[in-house]
Protein backbone atom coordinates (compact mmCIF):
# COMPACT_ATOMS: atom_id res chain seq x y z
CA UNK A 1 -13.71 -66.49 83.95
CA UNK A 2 -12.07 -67.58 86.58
CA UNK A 3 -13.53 -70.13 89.45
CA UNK A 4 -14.93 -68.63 92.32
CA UNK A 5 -16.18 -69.52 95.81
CA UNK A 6 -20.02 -69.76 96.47
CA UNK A 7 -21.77 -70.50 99.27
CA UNK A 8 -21.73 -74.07 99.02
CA UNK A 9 -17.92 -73.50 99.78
CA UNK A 10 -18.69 -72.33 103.12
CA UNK A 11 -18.50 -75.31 106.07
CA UNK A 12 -20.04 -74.26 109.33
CA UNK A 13 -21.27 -70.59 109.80
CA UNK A 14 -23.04 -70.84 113.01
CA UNK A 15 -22.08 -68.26 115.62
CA UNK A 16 -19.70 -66.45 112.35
CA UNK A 17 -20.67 -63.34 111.63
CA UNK A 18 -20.81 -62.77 107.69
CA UNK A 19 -20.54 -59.66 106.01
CA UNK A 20 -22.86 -59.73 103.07
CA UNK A 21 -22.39 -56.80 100.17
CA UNK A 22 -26.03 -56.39 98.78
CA UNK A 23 -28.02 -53.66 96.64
CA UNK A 24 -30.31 -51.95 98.55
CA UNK A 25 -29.88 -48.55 96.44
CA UNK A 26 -33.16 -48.88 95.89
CA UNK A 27 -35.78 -46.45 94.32
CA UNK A 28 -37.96 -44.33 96.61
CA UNK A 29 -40.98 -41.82 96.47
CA UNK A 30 -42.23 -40.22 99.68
CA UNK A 31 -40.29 -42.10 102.05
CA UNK A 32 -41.52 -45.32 100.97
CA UNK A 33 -39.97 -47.94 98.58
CA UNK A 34 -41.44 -47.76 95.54
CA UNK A 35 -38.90 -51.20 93.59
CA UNK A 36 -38.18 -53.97 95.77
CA UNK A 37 -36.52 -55.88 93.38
CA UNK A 38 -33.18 -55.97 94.46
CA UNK A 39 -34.26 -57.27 97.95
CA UNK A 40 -35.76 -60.25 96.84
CA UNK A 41 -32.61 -61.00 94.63
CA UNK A 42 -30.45 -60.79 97.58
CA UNK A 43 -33.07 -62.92 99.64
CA UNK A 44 -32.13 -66.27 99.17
CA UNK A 45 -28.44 -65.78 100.31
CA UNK A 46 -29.41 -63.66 103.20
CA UNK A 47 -31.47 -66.68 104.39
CA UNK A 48 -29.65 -69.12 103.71
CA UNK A 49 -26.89 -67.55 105.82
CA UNK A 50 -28.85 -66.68 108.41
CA UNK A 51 -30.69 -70.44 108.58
CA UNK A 52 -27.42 -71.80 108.95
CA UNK A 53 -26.94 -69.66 112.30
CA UNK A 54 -24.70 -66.95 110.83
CA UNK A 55 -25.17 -63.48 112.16
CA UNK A 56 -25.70 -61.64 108.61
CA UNK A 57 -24.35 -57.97 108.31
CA UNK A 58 -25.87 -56.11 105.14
CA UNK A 59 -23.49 -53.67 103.26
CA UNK A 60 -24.79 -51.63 100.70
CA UNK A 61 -24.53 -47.68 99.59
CA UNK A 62 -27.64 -45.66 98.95
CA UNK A 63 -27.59 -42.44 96.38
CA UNK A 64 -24.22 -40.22 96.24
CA UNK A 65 -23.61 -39.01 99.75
CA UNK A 66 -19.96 -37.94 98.90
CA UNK A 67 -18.55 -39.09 102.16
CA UNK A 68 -21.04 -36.97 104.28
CA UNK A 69 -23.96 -38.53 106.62
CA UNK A 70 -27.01 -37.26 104.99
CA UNK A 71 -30.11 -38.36 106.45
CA UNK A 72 -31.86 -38.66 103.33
CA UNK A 73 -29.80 -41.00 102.28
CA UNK A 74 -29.72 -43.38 105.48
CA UNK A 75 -30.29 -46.80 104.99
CA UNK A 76 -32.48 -46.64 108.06
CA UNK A 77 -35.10 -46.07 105.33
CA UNK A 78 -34.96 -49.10 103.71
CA UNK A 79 -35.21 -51.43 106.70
CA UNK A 80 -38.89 -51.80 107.03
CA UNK A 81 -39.19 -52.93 103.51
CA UNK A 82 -36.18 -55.37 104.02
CA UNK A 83 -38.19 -57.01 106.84
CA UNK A 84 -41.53 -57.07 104.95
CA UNK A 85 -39.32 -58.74 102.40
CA UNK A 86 -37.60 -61.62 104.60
CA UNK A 87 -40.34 -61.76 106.72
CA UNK A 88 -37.67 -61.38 109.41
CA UNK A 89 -36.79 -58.44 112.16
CA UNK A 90 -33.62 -56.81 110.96
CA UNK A 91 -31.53 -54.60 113.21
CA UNK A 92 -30.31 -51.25 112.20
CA UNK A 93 -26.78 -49.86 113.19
CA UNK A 94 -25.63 -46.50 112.66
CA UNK A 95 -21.84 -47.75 111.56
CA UNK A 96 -20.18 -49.77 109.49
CA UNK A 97 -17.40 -50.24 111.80
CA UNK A 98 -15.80 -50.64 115.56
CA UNK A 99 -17.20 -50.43 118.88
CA UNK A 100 -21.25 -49.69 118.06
CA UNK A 101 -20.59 -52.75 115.24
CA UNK A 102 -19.18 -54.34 117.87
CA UNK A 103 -21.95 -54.06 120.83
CA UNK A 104 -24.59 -54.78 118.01
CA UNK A 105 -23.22 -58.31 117.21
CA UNK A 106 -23.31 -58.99 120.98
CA UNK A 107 -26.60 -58.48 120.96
CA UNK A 108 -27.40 -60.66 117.82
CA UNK A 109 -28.52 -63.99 118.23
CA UNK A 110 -27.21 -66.27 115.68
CA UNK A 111 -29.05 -66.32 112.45
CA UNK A 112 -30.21 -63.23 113.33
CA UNK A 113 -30.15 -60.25 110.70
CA UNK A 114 -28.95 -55.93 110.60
CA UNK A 115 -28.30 -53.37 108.35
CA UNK A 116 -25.26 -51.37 108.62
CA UNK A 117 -25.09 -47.98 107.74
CA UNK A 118 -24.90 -46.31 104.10
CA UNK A 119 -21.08 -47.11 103.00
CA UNK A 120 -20.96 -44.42 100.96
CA UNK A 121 -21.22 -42.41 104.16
CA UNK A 122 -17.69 -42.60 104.44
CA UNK A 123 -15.32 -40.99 101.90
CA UNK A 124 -12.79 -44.27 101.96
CA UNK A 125 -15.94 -46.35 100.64
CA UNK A 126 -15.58 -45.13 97.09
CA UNK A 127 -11.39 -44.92 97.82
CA UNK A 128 -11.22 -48.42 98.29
CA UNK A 129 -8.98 -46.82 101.69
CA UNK A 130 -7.41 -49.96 103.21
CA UNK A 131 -7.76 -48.57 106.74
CA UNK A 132 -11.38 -48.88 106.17
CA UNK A 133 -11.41 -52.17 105.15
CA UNK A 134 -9.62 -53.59 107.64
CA UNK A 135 -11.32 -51.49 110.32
CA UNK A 136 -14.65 -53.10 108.75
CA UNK A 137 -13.54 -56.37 107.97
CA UNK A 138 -12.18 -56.77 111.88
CA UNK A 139 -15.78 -57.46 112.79
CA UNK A 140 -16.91 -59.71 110.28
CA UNK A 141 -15.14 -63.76 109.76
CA UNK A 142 -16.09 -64.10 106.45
CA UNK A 143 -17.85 -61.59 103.13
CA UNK A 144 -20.19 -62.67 100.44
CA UNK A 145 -20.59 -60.22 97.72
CA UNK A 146 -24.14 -60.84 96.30
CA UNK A 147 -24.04 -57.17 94.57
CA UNK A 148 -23.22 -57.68 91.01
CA UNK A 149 -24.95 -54.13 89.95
CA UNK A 150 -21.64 -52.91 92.09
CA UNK A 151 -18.93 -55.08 90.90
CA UNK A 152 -17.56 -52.37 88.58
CA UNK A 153 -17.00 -50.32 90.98
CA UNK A 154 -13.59 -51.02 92.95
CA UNK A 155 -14.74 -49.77 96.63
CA UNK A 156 -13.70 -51.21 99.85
CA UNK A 157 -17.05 -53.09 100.24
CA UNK A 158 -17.42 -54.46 96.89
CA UNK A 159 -13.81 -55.49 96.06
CA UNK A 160 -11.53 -54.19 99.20
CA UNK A 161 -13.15 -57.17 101.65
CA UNK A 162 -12.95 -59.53 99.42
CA UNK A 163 -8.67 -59.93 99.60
CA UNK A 164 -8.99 -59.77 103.96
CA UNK A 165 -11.41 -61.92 104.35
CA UNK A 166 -12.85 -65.30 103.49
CA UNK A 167 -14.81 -64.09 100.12
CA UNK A 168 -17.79 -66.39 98.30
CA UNK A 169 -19.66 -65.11 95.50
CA UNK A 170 -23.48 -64.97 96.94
CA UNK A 171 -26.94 -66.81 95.22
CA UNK A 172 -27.52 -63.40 92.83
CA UNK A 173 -23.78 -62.76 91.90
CA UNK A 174 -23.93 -66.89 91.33
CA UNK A 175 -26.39 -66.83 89.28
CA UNK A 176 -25.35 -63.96 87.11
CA UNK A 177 -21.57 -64.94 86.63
CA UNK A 178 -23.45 -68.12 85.59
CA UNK A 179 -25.76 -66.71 83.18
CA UNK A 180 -22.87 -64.20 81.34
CA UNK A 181 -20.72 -67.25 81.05
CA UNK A 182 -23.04 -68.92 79.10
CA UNK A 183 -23.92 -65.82 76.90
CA UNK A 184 -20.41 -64.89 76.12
CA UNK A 185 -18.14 -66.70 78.21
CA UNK A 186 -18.41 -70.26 76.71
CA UNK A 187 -21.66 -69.94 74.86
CA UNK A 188 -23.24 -72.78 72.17
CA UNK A 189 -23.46 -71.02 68.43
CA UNK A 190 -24.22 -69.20 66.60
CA UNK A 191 -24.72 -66.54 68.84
CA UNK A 192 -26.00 -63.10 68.38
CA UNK A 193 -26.55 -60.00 70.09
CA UNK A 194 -29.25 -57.07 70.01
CA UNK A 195 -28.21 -53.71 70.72
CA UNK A 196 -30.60 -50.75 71.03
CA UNK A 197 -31.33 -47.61 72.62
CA UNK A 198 -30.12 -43.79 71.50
CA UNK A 199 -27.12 -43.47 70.86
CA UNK A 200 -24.04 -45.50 69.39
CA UNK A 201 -21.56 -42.73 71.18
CA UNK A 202 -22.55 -44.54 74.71
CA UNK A 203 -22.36 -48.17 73.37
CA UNK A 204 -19.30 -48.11 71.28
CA UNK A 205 -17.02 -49.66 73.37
CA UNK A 206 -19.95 -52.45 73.30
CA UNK A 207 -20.07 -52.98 69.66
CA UNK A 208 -16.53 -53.15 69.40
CA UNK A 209 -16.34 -56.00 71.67
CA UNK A 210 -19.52 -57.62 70.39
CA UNK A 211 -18.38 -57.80 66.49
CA UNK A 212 -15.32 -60.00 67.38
CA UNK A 213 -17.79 -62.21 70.05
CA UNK A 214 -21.16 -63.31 67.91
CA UNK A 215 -21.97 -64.02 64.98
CA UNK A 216 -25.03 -61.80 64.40
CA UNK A 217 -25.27 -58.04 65.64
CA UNK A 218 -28.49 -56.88 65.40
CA UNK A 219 -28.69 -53.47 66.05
CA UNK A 220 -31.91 -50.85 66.69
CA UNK A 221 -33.13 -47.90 68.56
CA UNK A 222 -31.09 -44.47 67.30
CA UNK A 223 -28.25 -46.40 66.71
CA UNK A 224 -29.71 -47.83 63.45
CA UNK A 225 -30.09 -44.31 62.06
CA UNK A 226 -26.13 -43.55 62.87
CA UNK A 227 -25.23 -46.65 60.87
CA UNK A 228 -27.47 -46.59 58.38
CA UNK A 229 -26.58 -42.80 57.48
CA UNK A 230 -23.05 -44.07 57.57
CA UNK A 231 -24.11 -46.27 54.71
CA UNK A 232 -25.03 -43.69 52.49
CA UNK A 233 -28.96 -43.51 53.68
CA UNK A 234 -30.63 -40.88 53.91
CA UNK A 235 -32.08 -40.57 57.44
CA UNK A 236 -34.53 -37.30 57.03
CA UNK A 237 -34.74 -35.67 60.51
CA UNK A 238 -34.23 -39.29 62.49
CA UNK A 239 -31.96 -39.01 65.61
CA UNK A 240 -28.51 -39.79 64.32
CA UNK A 241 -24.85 -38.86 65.09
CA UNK A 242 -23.68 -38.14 61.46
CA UNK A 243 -20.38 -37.25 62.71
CA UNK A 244 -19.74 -40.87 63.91
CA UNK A 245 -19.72 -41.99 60.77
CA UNK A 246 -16.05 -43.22 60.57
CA UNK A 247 -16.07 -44.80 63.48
CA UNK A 248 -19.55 -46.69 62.50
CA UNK A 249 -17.34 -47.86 58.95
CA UNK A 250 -14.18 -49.10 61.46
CA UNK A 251 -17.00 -51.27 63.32
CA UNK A 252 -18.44 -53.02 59.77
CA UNK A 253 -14.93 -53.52 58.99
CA UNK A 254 -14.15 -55.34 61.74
CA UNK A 255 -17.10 -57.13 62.01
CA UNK A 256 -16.94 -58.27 58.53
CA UNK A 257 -13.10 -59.54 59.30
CA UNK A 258 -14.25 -61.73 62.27
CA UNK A 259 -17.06 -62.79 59.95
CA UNK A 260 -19.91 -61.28 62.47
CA UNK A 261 -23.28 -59.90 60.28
CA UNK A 262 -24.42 -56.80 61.02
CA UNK A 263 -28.05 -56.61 60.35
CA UNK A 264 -29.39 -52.80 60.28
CA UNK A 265 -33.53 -52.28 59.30
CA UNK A 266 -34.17 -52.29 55.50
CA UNK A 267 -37.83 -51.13 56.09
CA UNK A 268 -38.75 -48.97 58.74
CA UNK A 269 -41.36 -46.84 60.81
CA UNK A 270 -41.32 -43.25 60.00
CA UNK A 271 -43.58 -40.09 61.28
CA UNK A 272 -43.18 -36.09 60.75
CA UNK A 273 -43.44 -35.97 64.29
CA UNK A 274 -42.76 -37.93 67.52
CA UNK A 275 -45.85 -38.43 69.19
CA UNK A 276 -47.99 -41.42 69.87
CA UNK A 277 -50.14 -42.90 66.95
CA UNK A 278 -49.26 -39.71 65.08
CA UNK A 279 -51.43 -39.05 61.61
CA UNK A 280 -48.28 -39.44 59.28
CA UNK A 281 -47.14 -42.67 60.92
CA UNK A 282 -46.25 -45.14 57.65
CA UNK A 283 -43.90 -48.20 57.07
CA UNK A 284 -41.59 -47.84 53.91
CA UNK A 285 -38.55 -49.02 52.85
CA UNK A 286 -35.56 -47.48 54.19
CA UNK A 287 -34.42 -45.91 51.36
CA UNK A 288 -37.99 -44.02 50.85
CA UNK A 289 -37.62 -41.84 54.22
CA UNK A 290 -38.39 -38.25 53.12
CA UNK A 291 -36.59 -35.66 54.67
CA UNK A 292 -38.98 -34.58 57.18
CA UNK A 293 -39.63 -37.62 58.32
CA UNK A 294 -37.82 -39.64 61.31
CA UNK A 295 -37.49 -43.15 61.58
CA UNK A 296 -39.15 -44.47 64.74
CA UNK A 297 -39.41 -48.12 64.91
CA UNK A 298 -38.29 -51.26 62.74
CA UNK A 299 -40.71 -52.24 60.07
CA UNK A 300 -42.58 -55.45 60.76
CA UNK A 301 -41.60 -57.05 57.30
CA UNK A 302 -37.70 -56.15 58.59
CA UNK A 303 -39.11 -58.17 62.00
CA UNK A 304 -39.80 -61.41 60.59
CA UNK A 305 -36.66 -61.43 58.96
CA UNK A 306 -34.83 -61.10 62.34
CA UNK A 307 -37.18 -63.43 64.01
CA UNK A 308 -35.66 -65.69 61.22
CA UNK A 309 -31.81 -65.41 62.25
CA UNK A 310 -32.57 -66.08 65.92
CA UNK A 311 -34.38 -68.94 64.85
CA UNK A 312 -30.97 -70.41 63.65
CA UNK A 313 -29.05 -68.96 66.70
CA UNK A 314 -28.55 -70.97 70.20
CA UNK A 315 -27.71 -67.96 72.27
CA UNK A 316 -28.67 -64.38 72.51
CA UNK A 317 -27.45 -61.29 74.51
CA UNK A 318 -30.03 -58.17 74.92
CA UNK A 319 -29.32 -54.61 75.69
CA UNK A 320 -31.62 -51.87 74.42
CA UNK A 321 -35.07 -51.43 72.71
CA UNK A 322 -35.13 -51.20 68.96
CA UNK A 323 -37.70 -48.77 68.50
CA UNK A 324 -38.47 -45.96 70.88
CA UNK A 325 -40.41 -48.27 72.78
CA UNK A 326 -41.93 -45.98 75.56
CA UNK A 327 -44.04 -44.00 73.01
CA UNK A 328 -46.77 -46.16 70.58
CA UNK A 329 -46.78 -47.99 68.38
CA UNK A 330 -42.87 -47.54 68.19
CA UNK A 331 -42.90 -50.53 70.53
CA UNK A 332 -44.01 -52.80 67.83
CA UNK A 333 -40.81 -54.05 67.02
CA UNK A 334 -39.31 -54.50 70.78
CA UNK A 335 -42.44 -56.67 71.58
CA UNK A 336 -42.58 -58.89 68.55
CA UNK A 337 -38.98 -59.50 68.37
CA UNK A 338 -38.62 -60.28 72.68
CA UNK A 339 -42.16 -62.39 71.92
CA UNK A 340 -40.01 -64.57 69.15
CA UNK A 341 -37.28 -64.74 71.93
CA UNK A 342 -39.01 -65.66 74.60
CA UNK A 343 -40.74 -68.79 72.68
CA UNK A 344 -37.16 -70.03 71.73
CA UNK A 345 -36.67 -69.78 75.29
CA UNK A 346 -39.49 -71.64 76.50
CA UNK A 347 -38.80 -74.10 73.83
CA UNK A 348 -34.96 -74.75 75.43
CA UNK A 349 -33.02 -73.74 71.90
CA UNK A 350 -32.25 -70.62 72.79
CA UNK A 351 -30.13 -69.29 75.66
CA UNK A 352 -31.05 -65.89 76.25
CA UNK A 353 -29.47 -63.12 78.40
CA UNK A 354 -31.19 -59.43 78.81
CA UNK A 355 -29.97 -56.73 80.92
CA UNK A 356 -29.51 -52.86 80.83
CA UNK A 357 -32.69 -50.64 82.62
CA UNK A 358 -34.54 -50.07 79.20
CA UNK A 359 -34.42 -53.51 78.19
CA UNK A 360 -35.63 -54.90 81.46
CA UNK A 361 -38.59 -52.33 81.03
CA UNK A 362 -39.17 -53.19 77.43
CA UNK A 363 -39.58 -56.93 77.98
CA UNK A 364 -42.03 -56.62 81.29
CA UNK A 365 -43.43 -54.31 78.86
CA UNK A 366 -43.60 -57.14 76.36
CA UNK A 367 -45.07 -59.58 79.24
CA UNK A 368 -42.26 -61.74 78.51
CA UNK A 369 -38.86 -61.04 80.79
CA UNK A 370 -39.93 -64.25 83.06
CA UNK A 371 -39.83 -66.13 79.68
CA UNK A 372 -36.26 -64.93 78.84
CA UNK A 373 -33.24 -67.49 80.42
CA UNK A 374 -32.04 -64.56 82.60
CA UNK A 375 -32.56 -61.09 82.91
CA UNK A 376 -29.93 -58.96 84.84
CA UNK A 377 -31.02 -56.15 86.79
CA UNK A 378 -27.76 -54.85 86.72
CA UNK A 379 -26.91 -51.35 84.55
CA UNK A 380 -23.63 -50.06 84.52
CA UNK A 381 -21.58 -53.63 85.22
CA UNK A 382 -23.71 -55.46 82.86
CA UNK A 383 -22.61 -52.84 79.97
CA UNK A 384 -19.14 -53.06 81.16
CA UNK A 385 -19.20 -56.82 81.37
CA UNK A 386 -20.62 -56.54 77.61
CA UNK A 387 -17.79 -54.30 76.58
CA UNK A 388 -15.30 -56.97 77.60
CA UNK A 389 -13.82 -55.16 80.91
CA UNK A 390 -13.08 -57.01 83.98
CA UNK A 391 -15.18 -56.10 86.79
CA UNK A 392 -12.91 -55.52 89.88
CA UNK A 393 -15.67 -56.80 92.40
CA UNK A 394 -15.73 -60.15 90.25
CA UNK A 395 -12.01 -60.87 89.97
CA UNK A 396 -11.16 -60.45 93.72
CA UNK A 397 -14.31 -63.37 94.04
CA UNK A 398 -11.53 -65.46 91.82
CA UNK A 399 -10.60 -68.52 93.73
């Protein structure tokens, strides 16, 4: 990765007006905010901008307007939980650019805080349309893009801004450029990686990259029951994507070539039916699942023995559950493996990055994601960052 600009970069702001990219896409019920957690990420760069005496404009999209003002989808929504969040009046304006930006920064004091409108209310948002840029960026001195849950996306607010203006990488982004570096960047081996969820179809472009990265793969969830049936197991009625199977064997080969272990469950958690605490709920070995059974979780015996390779590994990437974690007991596995984690963690030998929805849920779920090194809130750019892309909102940040 290339260096980048952060705040400590910046000289004097006071007076400057700074146009800060955040995520404030944030969930709602009713009107009211019902996840506040991507305010209080951005929070400590919004302050510290605005304590220094810059006037801070927030950019952000909200839901899929498609280029249309939809007042559903105003950011005027979000702005009362912003302010119970900085403890600070923030200003709403209606635009993202010219004359009614304009007027509103007049009015600012410096250090003082507003909300611009919903970018994606504008079709040249998602275009990256230079005309937009520019007829944004004319009001602003300087950008900070604190919204690495956006950086995949190459849109004139997340990427465009950044080559016209002045562009730092913000406290959040910081700290999560920080934390990937040291997972799979640069990162101290041996390292390894656990990959869950459904489906291998959505993460293969991930376990392609991870095989020639670390030097365990430990995979769960679904995906276990593609590989293993690739093997030559028989899976009973498990969720598995049997027609995958040549592209699971291309993965093993590759991984055995850059000398990466794959470890798959040798004794699982199997039921007739998916329910929770169902009556035919057993642990076998995995070659003793009967045909009208599913495999549901990762047997504890299988556990231990993974517990066992992170014990020899320094650093650790997370993305997925390995059981179908929302439904007991099939969370067994998740929690006693993110519990085993979490302790290597607190104990400073292990280095260990989570991120990806599901996995953030499983390991509150757990009661252990403040335990874990750093947990990214980010979806879609934390997968992409895992596949090995560049993330267009992270290279224009490149000093």
């Amino acid at each position: 990765m290339n260096g980048f600009r952060t705040l400590d970069d910046l000289g004097d702001v006071r007076g400057k007006v700074a146009l800060v990219r955040v995520d404030l896409n944030l969930p709602m019920q009713d009107g009211t905010v019902t996840d506040d957690t991507r305010v209080r990420a951005a929070m400590p760069t919004i302050l510290e901008l605005a304590d220094a005496g810059a006037k801070v404009l927030l950019l952000a999209h909200f839901g899929r307007p498609k280029g249309e003002r939809v007042s559903t989808q105003s950011l005027s929504m979000v702005v009362g939980a912003v302010q119970d969040i900085l403890g600070r009046e923030v200003m709403f304006v209606p635009e993202v650019a010219g004359p009614v930006v304009e007027q509103a920064i007049g009015i600012l004091r410096d250090g003082d805080i507003a909300i611009l409108e919903n970018t994606r209310f504008w079709k040249g948002e998602e275009k990256n349309d230079p005309e937009l840029v520019e007829a944004i960026a004319a009001n602003g001195d300087l950008y900070v893009n604190d919204a690495f849950s956006a950086a995949h996306r190459a849109h004139a607010t997340t990427e465009g801004l950044a080559h016209v203006l002045p562009a730092y990488a913000g406290r959040s982004m910081q700290a999560e450029l920080e934390a990937l570096e040291k997972a799979l960047g640069k990162p101290v081996r041996p390292v390894a990686a656990v990959v869950g969820g459904a489906k291998v179809s959505s993460k293969l472009d991930v376990l392609k990259h991870l095989v020639g990265q670390v030097d365990h793969l430990i995979i769960g969830g679904g995906m276990a029951n593609t590989f293993l049936a690739a093997k030559g197991v028989d899976v009973g009625k498990s969720l598995c994507e049997h027609d995958l199977a040549p592209t699971v064997q291309e993965i093993l080969a590759a991984a055995d070539k850059a000398g990466c272990t794959v470890h798959l469950p040798y004794e699982v958690v199997v039921a007739k039916e998916f329910a929770a605490n169902p009556p035919s709920l057993r642990t076998c070995n995995v070659h003793e699942v009967s045909a009208d059974e599913m495999i549901l979780d990762v047997g504890p015996a299988a556990v231990e023995a993974l517990a066992d390779v992170l014990k020899t590994c320094r650093t650790l990437v997370w993305n997925g559950p390995l059981g179908a974690f929302e439904t007991p007991p099939f969370d067994a596995a998740t929690v006693a493996l993110a519990k085993i984690a979490a302790a290597l963690s607190r104990e400073g030998v292990l280095t260990s990055v989570a991120g990806g929805g599901d996995t953030v849920a499983a390991l509150n779920h757990a009661g252990v994601a403040q335990d874990f090194t750093y947990i990214s809130t980010a979806g879609g750019a934390f997968l992409e960052w895992m596949e090995g892309r560049e993330l267009p909102g992270v290279a224009a940040l490149s000093a």
